[in-house]
PDB file of N, CA and C in Angstrom:
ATOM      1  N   UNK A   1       0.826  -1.181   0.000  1.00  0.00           N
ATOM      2  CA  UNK A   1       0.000   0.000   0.000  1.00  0.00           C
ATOM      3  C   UNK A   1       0.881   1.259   0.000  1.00  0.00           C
ATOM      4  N   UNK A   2       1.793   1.220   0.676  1.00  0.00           N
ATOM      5  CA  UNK A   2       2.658   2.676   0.409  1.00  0.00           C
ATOM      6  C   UNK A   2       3.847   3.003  -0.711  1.00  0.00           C
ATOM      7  N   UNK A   3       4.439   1.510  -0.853  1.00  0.00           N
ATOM      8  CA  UNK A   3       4.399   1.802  -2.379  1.00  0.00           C
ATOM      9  C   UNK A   3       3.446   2.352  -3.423  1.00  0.00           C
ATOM     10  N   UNK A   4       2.536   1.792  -3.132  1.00  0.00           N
ATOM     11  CA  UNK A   4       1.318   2.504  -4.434  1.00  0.00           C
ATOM     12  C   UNK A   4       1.195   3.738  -4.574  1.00  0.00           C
ATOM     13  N   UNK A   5       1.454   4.353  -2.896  1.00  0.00           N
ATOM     14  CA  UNK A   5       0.747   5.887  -2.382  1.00  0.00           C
ATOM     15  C   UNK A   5       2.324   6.563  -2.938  1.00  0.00           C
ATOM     16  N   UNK A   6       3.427   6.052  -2.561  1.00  0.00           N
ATOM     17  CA  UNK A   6       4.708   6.983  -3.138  1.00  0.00           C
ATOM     18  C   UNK A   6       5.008   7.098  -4.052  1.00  0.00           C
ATOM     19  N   UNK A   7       5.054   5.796  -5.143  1.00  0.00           N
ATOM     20  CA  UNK A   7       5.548   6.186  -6.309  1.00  0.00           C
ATOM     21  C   UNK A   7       4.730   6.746  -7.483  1.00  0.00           C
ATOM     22  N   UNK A   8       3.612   6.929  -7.246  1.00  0.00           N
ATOM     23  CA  UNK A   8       2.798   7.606  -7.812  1.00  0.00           C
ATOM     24  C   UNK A   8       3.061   9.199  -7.655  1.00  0.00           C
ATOM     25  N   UNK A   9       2.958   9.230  -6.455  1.00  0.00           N
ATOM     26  CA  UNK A   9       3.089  10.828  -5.877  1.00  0.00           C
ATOM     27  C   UNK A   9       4.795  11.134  -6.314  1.00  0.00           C
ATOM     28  N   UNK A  10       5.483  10.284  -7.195  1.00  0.00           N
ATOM     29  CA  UNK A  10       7.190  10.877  -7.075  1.00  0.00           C
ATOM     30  C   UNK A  10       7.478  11.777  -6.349  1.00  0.00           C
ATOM     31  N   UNK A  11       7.528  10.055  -4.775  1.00  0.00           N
ATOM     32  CA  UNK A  11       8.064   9.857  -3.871  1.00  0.00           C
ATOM     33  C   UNK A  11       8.904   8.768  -3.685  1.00  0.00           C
ATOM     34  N   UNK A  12      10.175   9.061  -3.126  1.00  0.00           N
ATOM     35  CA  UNK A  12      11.191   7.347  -3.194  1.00  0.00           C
ATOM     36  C   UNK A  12      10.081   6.887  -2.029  1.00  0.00           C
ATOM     37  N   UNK A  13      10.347   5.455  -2.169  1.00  0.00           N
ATOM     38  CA  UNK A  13       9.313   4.936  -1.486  1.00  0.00           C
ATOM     39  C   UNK A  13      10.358   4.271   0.083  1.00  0.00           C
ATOM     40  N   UNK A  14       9.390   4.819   1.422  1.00  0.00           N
ATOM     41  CA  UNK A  14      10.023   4.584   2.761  1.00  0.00           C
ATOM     42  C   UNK A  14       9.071   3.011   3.005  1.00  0.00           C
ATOM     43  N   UNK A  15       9.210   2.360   3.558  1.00  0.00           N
ATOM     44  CA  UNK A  15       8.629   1.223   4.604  1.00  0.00           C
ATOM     45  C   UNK A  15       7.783   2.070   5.442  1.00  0.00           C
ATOM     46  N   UNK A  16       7.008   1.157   5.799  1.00  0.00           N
ATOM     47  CA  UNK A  16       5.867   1.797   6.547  1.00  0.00           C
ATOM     48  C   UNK A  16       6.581   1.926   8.090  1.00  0.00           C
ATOM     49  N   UNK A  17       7.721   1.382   8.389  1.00  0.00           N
ATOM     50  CA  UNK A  17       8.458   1.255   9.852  1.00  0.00           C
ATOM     51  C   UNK A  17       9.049   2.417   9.783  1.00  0.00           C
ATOM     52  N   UNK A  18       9.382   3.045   8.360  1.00  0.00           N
ATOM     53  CA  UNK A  18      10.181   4.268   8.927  1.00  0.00           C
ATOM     54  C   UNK A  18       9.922   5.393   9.044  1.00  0.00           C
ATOM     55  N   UNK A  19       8.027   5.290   8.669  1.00  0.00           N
ATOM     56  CA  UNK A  19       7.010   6.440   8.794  1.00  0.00           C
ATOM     57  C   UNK A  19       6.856   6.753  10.376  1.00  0.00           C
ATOM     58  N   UNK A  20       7.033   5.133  10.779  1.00  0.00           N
ATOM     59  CA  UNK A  20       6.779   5.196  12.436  1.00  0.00           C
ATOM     60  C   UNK A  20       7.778   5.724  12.909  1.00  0.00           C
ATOM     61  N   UNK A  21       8.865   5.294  12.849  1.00  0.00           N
ATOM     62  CA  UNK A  21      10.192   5.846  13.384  1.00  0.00           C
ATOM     63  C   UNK A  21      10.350   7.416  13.293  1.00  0.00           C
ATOM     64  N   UNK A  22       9.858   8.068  12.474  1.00  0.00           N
ATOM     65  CA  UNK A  22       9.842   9.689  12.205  1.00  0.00           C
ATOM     66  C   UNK A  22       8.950  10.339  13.178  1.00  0.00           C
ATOM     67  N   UNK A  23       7.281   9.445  13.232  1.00  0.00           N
ATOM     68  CA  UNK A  23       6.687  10.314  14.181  1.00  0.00           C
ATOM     69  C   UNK A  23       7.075  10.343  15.290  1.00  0.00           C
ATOM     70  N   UNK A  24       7.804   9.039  15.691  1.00  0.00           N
ATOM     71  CA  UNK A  24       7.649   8.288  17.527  1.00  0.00           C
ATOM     72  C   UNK A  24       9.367   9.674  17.312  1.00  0.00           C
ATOM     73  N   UNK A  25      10.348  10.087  17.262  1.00  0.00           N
ATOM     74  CA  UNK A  25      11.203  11.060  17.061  1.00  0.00           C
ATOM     75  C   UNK A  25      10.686  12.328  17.140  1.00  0.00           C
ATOM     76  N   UNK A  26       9.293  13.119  15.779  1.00  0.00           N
ATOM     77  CA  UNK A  26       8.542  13.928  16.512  1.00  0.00           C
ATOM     78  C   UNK A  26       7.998  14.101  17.327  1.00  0.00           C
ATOM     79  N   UNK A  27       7.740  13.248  17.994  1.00  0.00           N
ATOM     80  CA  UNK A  27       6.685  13.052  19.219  1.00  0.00           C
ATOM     81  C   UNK A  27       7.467  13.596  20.653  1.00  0.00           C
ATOM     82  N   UNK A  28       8.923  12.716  20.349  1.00  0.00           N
ATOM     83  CA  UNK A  28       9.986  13.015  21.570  1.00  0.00           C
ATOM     84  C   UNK A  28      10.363  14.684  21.159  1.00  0.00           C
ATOM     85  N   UNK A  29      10.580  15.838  19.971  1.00  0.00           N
ATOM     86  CA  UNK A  29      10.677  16.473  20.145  1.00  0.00           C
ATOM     87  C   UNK A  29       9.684  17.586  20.525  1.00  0.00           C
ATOM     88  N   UNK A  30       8.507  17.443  20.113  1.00  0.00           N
ATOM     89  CA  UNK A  30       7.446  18.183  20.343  1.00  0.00           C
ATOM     90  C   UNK A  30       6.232  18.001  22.041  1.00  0.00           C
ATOM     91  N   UNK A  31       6.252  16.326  22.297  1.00  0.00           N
ATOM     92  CA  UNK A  31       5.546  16.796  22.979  1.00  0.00           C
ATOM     93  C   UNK A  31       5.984  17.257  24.482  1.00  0.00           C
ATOM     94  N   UNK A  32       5.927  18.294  25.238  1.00  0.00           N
ATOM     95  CA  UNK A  32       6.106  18.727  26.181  1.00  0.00           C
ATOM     96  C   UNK A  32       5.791  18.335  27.470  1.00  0.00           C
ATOM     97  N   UNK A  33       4.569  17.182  27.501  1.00  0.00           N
ATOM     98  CA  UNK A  33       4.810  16.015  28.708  1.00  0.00           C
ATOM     99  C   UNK A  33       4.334  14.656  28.697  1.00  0.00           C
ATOM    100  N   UNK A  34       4.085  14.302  29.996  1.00  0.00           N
ATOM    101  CA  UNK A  34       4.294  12.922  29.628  1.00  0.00           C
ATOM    102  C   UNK A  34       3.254  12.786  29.214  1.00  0.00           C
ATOM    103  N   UNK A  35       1.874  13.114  29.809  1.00  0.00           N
ATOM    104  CA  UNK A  35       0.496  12.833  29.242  1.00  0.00           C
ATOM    105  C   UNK A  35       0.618  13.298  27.811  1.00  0.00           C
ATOM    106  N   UNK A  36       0.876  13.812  26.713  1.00  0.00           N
ATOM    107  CA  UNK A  36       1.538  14.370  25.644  1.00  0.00           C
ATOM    108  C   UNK A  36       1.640  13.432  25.109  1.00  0.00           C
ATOM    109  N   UNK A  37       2.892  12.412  25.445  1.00  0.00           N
ATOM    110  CA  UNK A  37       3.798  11.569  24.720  1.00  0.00           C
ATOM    111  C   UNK A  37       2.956  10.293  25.260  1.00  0.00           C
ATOM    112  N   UNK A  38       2.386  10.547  25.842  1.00  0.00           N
ATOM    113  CA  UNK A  38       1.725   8.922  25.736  1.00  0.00           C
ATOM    114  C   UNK A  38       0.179   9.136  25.032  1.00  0.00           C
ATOM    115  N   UNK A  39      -0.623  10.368  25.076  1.00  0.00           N
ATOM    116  CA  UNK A  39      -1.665  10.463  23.384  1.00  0.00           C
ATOM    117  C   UNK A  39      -0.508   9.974  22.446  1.00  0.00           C
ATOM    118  N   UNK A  40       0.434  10.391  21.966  1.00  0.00           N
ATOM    119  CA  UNK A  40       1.230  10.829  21.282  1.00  0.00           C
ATOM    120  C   UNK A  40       1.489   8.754  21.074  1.00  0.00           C
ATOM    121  N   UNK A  41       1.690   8.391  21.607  1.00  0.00           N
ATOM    122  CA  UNK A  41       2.561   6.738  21.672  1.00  0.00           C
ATOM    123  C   UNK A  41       1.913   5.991  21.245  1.00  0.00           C
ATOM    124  N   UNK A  42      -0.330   6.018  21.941  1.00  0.00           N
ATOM    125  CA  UNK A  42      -0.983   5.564  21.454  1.00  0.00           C
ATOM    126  C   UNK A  42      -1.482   5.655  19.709  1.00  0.00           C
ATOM    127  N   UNK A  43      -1.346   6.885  19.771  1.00  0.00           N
ATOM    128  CA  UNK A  43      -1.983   7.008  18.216  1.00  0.00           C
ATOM    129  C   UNK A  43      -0.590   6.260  17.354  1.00  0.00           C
ATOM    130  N   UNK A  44       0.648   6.112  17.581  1.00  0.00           N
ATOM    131  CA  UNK A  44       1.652   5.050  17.103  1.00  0.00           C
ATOM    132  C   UNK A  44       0.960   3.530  16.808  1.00  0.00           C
ATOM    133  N   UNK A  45       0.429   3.340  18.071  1.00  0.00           N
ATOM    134  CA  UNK A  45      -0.206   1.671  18.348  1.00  0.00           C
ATOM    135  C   UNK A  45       0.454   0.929  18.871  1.00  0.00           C
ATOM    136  N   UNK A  46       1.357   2.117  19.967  1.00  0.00           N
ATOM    137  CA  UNK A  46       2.446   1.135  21.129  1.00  0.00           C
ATOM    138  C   UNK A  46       1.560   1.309  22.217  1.00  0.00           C
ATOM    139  N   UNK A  47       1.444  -0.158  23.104  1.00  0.00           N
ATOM    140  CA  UNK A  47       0.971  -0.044  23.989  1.00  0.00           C
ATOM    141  C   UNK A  47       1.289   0.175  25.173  1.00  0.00           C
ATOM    142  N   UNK A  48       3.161   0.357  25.614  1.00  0.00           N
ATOM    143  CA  UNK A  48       3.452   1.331  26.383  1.00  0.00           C
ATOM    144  C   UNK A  48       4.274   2.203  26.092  1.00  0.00           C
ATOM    145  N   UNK A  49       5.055   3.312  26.609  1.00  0.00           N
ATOM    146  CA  UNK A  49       5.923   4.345  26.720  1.00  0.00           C
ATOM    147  C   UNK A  49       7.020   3.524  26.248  1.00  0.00           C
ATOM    148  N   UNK A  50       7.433   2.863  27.015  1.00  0.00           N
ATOM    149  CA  UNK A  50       8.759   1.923  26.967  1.00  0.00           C
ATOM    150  C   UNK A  50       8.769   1.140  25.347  1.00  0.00           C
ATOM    151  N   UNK A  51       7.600   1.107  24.701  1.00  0.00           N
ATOM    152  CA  UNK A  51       8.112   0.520  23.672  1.00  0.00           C
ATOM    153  C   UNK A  51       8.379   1.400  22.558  1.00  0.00           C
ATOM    154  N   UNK A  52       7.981   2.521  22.709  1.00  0.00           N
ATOM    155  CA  UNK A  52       8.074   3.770  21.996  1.00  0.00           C
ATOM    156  C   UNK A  52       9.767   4.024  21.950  1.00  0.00           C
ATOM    157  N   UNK A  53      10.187   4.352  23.237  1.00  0.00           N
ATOM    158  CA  UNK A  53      11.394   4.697  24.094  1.00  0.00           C
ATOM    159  C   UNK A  53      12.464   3.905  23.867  1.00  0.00           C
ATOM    160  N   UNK A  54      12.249   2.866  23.870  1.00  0.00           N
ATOM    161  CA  UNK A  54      13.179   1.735  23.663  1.00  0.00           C
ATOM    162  C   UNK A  54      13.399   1.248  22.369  1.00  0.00           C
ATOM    163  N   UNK A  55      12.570   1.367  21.321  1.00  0.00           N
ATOM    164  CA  UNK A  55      12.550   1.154  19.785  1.00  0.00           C
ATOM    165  C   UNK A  55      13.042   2.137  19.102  1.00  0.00           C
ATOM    166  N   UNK A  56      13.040   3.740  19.267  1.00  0.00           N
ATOM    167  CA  UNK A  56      12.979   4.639  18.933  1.00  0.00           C
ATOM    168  C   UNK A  56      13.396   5.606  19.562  1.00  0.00           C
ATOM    169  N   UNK A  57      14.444   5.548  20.666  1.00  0.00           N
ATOM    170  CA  UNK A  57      14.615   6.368  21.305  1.00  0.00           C
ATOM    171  C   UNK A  57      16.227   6.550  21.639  1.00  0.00           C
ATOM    172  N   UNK A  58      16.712   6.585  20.206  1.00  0.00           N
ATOM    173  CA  UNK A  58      18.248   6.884  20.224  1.00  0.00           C
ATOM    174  C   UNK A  58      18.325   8.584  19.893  1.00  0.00           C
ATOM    175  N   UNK A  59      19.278   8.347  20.620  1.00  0.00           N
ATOM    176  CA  UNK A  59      19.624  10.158  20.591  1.00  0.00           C
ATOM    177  C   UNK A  59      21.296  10.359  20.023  1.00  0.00           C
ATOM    178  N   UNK A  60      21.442  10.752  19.255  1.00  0.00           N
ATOM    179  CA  UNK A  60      22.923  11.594  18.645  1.00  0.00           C
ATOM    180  C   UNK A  60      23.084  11.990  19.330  1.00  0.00           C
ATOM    181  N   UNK A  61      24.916  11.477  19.703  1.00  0.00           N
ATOM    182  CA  UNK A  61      25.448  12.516  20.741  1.00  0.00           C
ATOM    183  C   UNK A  61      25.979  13.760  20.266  1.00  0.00           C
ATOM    184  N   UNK A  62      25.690  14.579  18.971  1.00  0.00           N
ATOM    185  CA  UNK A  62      25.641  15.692  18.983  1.00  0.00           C
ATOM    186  C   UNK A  62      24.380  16.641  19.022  1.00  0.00           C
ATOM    187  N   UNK A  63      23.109  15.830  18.601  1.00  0.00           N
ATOM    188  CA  UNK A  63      21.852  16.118  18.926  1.00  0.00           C
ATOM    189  C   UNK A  63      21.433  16.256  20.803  1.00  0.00           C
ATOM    190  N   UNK A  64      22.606  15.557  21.819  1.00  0.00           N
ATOM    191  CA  UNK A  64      21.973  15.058  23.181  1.00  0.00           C
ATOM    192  C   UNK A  64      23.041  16.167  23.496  1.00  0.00           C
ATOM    193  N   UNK A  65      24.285  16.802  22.704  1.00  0.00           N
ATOM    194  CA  UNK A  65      24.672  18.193  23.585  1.00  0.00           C
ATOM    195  C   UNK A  65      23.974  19.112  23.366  1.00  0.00           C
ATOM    196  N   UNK A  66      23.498  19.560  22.132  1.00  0.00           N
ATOM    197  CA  UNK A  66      22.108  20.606  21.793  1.00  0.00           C
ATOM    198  C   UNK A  66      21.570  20.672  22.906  1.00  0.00           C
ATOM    199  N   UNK A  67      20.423  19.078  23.118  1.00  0.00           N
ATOM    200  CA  UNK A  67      20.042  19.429  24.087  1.00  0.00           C
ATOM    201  C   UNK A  67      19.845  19.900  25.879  1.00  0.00           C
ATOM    202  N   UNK A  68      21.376  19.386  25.784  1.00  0.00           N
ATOM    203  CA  UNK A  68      21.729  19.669  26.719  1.00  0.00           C
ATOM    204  C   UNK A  68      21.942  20.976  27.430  1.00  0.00           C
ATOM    205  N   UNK A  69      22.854  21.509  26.319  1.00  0.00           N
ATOM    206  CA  UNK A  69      22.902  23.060  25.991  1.00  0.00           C
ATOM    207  C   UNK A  69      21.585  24.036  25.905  1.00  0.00           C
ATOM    208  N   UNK A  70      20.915  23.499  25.919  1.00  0.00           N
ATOM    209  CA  UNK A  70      19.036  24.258  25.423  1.00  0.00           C
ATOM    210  C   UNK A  70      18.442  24.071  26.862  1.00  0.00           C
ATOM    211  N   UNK A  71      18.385  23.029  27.523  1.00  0.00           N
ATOM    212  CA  UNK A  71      18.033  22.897  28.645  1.00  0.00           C
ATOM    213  C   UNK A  71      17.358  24.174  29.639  1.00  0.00           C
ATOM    214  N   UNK A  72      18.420  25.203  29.994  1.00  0.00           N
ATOM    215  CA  UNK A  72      17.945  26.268  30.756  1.00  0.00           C
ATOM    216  C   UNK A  72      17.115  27.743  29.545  1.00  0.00           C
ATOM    217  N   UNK A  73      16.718  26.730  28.338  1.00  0.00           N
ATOM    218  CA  UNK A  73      16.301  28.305  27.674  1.00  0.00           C
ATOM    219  C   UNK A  73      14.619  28.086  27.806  1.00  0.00           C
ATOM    220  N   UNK A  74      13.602  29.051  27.542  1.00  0.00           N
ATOM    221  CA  UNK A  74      13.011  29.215  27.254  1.00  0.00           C
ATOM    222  C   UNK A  74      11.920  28.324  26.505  1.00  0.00           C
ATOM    223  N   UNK A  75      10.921  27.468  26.713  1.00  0.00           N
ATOM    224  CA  UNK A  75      10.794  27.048  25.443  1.00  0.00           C
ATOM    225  C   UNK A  75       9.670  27.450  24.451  1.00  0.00           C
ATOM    226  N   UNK A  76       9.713  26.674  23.122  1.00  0.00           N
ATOM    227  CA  UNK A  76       8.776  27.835  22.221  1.00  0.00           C
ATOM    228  C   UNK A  76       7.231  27.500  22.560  1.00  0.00           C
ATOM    229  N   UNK A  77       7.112  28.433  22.039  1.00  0.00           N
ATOM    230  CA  UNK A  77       5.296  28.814  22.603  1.00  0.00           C
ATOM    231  C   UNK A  77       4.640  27.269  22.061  1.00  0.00           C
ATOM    232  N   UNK A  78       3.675  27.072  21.578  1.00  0.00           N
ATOM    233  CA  UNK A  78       2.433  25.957  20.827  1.00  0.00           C
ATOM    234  C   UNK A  78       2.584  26.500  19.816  1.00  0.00           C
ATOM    235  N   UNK A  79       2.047  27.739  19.660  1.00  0.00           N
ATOM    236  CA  UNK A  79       2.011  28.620  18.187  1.00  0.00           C
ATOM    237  C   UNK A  79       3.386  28.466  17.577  1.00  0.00           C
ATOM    238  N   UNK A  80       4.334  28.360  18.184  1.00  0.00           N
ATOM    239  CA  UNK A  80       5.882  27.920  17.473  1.00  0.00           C
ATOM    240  C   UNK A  80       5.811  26.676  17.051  1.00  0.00           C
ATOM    241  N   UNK A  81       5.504  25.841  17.765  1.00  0.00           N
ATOM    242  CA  UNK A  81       5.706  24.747  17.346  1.00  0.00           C
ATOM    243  C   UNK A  81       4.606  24.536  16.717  1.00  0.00           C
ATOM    244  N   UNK A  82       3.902  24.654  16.398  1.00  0.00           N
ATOM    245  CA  UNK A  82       2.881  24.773  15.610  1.00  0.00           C
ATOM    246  C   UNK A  82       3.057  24.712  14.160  1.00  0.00           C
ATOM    247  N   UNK A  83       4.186  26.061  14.056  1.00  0.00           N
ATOM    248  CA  UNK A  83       4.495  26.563  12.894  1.00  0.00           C
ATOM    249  C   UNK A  83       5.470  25.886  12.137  1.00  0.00           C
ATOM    250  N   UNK A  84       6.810  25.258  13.199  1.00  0.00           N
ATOM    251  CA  UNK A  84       7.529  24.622  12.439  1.00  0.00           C
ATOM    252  C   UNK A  84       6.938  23.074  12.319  1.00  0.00           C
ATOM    253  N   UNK A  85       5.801  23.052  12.806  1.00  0.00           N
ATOM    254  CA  UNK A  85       5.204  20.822  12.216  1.00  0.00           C
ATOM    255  C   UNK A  85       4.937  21.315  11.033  1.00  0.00           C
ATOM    256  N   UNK A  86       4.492  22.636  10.649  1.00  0.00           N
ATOM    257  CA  UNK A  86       3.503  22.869   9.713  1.00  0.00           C
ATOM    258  C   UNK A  86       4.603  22.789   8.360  1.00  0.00           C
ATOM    259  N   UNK A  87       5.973  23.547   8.271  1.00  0.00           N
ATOM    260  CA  UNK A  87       6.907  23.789   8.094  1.00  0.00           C
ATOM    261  C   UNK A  87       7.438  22.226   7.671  1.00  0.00           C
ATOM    262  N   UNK A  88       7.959  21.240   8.657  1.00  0.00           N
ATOM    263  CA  UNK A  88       8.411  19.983   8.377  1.00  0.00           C
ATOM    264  C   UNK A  88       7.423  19.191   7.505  1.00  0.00           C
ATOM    265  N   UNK A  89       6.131  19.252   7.813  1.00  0.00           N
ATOM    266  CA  UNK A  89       5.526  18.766   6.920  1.00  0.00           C
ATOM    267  C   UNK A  89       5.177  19.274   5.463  1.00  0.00           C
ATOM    268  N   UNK A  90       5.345  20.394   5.259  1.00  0.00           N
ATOM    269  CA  UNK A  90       5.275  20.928   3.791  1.00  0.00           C
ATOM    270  C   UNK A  90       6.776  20.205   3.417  1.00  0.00           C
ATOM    271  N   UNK A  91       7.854  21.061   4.000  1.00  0.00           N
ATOM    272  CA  UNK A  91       8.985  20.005   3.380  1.00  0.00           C
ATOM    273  C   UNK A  91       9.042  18.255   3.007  1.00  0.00           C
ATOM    274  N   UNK A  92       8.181  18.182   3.754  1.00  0.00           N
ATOM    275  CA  UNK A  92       7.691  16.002   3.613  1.00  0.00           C
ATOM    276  C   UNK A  92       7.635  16.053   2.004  1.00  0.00           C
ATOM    277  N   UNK A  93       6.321  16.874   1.884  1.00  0.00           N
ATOM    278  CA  UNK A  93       5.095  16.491   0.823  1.00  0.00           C
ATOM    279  C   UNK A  93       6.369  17.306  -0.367  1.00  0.00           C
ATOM    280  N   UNK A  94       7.523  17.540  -0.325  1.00  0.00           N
ATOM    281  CA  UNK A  94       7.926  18.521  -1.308  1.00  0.00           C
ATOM    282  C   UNK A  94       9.201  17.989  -1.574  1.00  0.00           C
ATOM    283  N   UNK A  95       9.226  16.653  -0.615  1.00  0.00           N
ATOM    284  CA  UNK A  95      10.584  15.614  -0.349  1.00  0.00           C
ATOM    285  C   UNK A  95      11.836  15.863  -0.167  1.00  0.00           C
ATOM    286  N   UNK A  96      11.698  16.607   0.581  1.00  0.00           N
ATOM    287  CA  UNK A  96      13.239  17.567   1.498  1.00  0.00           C
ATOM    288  C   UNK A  96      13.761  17.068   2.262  1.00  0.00           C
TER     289      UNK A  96
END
């Protein structure tokens, strides 16, 4: 089925595992708590945290000093993040 849906749309075609792997990654950057990330885990179709976490939950250790470094800032509003899903996902559909 997602072959059918990509290469039509000239799109290289992903596995349906690595559609999952992208959201359960958005999910860890966007949602802001735990009740968050576990709407967030279910609509995946993991039935706990830990399998989300544990499948999908490698971090770059130059991505884990970022965040490390980010830690004491500020973080962005809803309406920010809002803007850049809106943002990543136009880049999806435009295959960036």
């Amino acid at each position: 089925m997602f072959r059918r849906a990509f290469v039509p749309a000239g799109l290289p075609y992903y596995a349906p595992h690595s559609l999952r792997s992208t959201l359960a990654q958005l999910g860890e950057q966007r949602c802001q708590s735990a009740e968050e990330f576990k709407a967030w885990r279910r609509n995946l179709g993991h039935s706990g945290v830990l399998t989300t976490f544990m499948s999908y939950g490698g971090v770059a250790e130059a991505r884990q000093a970022e965040i490390i470094r980010t830690l004491g800032q500020p973080k962005a509003s809803r309406a920010e993040a809002a803007d850049r899903f809106a943002e990543l996902a136009d880049a999806v559909r435009r295959g960036i």
